[in-house]
PDB file of N, CA and C in Angstrom:
ATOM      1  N   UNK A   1      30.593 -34.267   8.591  1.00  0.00           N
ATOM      2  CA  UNK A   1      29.382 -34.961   8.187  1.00  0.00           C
ATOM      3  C   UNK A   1      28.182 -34.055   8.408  1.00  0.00           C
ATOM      4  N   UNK A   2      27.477 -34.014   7.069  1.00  0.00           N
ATOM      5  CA  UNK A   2      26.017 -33.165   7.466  1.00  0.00           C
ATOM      6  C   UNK A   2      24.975 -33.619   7.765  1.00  0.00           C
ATOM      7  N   UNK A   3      24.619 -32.750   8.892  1.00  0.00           N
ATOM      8  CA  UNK A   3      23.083 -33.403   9.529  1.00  0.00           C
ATOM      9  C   UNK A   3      21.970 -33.755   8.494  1.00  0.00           C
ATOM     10  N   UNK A   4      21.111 -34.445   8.192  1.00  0.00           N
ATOM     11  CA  UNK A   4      19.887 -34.394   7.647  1.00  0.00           C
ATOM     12  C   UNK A   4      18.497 -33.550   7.884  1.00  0.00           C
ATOM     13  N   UNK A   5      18.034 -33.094   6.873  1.00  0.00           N
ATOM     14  CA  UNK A   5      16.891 -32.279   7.465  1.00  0.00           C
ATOM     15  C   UNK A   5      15.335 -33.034   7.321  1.00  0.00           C
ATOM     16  N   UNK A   6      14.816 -32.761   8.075  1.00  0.00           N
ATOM     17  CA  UNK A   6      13.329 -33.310   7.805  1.00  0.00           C
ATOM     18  C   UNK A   6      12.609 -32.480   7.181  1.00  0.00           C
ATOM     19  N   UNK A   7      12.164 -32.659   6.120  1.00  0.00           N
ATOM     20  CA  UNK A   7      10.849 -31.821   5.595  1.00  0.00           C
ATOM     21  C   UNK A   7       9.665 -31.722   6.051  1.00  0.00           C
ATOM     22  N   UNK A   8       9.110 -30.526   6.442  1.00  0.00           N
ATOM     23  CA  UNK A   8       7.989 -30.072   7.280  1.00  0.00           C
ATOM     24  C   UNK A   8       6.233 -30.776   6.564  1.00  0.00           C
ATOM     25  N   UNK A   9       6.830 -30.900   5.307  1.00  0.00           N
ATOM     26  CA  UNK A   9       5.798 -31.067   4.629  1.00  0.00           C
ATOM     27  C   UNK A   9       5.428 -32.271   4.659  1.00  0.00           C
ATOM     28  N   UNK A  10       6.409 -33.094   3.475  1.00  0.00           N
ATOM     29  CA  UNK A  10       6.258 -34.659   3.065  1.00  0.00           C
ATOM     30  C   UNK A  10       6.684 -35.329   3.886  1.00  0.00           C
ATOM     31  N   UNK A  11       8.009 -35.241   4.982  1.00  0.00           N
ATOM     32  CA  UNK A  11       8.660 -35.826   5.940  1.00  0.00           C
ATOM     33  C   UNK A  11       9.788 -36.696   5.531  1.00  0.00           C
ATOM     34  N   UNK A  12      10.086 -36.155   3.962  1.00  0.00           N
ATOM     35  CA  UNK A  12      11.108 -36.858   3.641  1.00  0.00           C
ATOM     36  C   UNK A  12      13.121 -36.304   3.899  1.00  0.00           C
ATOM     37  N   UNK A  13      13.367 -37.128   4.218  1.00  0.00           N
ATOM     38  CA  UNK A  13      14.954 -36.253   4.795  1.00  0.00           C
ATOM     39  C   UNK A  13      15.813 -36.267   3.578  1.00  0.00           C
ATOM     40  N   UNK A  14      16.675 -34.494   3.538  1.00  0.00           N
ATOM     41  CA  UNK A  14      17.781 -34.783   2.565  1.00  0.00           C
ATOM     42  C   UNK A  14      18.385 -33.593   3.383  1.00  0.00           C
ATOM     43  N   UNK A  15      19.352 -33.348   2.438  1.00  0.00           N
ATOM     44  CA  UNK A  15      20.571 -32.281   3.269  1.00  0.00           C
ATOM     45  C   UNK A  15      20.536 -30.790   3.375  1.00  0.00           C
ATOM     46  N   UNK A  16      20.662 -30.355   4.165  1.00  0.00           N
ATOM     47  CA  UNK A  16      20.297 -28.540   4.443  1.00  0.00           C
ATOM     48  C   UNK A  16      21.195 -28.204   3.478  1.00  0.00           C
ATOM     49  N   UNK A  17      21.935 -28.515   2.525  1.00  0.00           N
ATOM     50  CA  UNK A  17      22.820 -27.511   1.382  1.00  0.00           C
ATOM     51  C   UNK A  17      22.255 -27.884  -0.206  1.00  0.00           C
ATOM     52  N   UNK A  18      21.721 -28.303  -0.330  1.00  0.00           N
ATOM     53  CA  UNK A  18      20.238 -28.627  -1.636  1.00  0.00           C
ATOM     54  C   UNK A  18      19.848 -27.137  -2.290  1.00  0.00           C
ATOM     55  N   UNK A  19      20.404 -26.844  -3.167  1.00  0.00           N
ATOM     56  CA  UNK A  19      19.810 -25.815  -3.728  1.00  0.00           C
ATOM     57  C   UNK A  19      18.116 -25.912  -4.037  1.00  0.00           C
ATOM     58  N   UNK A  20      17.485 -24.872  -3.972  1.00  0.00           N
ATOM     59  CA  UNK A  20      16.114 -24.724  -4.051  1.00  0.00           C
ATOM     60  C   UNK A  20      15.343 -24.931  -2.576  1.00  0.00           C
ATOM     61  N   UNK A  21      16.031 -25.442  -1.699  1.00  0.00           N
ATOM     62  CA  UNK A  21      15.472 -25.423  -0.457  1.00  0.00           C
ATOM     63  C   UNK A  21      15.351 -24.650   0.406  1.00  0.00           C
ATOM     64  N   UNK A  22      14.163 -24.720   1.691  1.00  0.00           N
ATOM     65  CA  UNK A  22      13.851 -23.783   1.949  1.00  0.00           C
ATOM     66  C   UNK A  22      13.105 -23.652   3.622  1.00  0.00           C
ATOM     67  N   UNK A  23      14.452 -22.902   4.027  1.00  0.00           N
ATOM     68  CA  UNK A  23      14.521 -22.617   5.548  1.00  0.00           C
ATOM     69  C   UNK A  23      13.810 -21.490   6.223  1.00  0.00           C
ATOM     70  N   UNK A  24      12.668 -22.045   6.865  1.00  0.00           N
ATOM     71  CA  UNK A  24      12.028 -20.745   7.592  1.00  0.00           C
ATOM     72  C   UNK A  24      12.305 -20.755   9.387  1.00  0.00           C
ATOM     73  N   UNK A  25      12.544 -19.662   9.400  1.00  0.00           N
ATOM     74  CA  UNK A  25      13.012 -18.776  10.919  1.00  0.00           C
ATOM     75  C   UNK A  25      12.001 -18.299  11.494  1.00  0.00           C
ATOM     76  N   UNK A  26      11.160 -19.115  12.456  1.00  0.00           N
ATOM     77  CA  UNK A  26      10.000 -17.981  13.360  1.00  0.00           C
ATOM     78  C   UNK A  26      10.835 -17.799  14.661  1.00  0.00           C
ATOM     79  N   UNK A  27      11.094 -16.225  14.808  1.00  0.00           N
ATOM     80  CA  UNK A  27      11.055 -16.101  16.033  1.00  0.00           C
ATOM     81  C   UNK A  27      10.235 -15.809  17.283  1.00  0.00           C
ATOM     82  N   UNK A  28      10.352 -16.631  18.182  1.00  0.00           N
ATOM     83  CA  UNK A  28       9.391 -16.005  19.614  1.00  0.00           C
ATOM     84  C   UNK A  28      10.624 -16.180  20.518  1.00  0.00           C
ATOM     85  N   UNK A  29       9.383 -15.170  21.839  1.00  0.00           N
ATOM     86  CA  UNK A  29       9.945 -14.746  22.674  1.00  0.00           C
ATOM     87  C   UNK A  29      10.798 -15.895  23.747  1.00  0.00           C
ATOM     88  N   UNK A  30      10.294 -17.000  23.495  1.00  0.00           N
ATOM     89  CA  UNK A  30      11.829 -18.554  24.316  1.00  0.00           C
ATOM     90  C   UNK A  30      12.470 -18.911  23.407  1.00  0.00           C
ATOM     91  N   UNK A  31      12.685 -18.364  21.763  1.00  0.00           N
ATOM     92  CA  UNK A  31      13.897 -18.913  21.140  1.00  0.00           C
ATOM     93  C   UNK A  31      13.423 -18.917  20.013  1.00  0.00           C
ATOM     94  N   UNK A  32      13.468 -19.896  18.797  1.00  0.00           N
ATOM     95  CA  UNK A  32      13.234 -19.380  17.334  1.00  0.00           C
ATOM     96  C   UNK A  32      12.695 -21.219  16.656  1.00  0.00           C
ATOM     97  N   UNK A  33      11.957 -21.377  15.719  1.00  0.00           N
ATOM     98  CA  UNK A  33      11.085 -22.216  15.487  1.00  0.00           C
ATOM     99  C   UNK A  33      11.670 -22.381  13.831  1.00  0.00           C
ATOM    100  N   UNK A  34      12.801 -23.715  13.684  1.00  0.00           N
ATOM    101  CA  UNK A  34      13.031 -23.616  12.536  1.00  0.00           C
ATOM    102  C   UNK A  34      11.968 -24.442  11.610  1.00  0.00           C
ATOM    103  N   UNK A  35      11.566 -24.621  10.275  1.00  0.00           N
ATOM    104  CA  UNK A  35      11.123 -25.088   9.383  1.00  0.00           C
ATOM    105  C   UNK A  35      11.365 -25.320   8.289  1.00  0.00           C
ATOM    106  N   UNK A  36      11.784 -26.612   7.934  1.00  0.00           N
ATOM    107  CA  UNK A  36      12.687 -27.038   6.970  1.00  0.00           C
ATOM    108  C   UNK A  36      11.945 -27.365   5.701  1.00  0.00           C
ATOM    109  N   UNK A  37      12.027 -27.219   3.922  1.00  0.00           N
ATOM    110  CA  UNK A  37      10.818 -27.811   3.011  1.00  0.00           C
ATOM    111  C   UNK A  37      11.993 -28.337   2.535  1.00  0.00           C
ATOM    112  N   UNK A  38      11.564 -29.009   1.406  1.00  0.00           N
ATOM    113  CA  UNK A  38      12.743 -29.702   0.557  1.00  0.00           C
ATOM    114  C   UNK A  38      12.361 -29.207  -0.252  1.00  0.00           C
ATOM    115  N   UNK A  39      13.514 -29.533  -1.885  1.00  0.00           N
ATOM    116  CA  UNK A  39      13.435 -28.926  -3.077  1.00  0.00           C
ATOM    117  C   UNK A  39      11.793 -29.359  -3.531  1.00  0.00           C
ATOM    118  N   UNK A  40      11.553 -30.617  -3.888  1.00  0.00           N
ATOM    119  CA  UNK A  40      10.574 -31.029  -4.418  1.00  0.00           C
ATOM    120  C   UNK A  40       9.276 -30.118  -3.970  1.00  0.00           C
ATOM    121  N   UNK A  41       8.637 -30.053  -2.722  1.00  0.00           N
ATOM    122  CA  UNK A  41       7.566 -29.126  -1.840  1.00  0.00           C
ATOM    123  C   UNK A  41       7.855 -27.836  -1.864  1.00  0.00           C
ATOM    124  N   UNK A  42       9.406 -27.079  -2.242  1.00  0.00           N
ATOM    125  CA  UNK A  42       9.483 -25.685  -1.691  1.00  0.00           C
ATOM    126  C   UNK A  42       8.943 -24.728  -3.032  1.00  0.00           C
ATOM    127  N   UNK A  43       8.695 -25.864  -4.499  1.00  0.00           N
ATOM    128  CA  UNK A  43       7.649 -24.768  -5.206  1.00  0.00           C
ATOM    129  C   UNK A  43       6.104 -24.627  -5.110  1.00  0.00           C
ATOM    130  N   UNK A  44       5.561 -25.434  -4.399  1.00  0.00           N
ATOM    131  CA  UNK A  44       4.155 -25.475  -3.964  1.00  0.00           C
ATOM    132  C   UNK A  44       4.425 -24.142  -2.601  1.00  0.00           C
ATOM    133  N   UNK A  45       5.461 -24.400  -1.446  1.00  0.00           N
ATOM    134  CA  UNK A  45       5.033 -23.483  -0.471  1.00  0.00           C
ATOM    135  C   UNK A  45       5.460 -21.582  -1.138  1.00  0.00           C
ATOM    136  N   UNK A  46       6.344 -21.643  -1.723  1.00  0.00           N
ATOM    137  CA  UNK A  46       7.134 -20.343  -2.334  1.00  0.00           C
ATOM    138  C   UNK A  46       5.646 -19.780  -3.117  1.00  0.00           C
ATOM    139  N   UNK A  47       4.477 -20.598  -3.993  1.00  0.00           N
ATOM    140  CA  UNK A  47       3.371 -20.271  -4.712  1.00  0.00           C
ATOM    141  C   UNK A  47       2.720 -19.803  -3.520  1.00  0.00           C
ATOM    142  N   UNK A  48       2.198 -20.711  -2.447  1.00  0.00           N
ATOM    143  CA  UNK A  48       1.487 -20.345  -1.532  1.00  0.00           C
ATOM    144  C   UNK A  48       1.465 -19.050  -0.714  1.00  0.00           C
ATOM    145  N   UNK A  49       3.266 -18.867  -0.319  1.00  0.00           N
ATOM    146  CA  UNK A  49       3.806 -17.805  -0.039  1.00  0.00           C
ATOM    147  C   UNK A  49       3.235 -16.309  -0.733  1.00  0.00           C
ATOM    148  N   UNK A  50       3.697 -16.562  -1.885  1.00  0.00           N
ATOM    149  CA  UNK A  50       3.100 -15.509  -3.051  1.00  0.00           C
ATOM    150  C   UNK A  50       2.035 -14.904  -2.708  1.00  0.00           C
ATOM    151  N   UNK A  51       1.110 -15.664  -3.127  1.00  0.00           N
ATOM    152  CA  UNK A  51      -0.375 -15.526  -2.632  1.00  0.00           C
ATOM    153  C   UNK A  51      -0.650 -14.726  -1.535  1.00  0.00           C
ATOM    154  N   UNK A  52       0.025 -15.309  -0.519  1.00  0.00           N
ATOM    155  CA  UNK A  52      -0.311 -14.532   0.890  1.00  0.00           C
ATOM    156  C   UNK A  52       0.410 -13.451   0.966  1.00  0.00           C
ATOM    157  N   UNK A  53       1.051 -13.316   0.026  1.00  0.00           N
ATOM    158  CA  UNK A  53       1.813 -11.911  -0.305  1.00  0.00           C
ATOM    159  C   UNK A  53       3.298 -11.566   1.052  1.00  0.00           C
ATOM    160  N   UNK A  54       3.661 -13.000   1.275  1.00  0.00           N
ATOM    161  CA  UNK A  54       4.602 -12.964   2.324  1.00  0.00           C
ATOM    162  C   UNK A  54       6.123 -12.939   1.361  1.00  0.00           C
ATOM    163  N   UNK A  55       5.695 -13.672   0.302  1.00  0.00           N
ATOM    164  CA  UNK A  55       7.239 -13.626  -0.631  1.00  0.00           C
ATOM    165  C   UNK A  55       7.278 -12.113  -1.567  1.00  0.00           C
ATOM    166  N   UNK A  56       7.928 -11.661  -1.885  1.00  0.00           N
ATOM    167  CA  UNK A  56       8.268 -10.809  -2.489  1.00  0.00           C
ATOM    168  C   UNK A  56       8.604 -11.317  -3.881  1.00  0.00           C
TER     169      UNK A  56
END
């Protein structure tokens, strides 16, 4: 059974295997800071991304 993810954004839950979705990894120095978007929000943050010239 798969866990549900929360979306960082809207706060709506669906499943971490959703194509188009989109898992961010911060690491610090006590451990690592996941951040979950869903399909629907992850083309607004991927644009935003752009912009800030963090996506490639």
């Amino acid at each position: 059974m798969q866990k549900l993810k929360t979306c960082n954004v809207c706060g709506k839950k669906f499943k971490p295997g959703l194509p188009g979705r989109l898992q961010i990894v911060k690491k610090k120095k006590k451990g690592k800071v996941e951040i979950w978007v869903c399909p629907d929000c992850a083309k607004e943050v991927k644009k935003r991304l752009e912009d800030l010239e963090l996506l490639y």
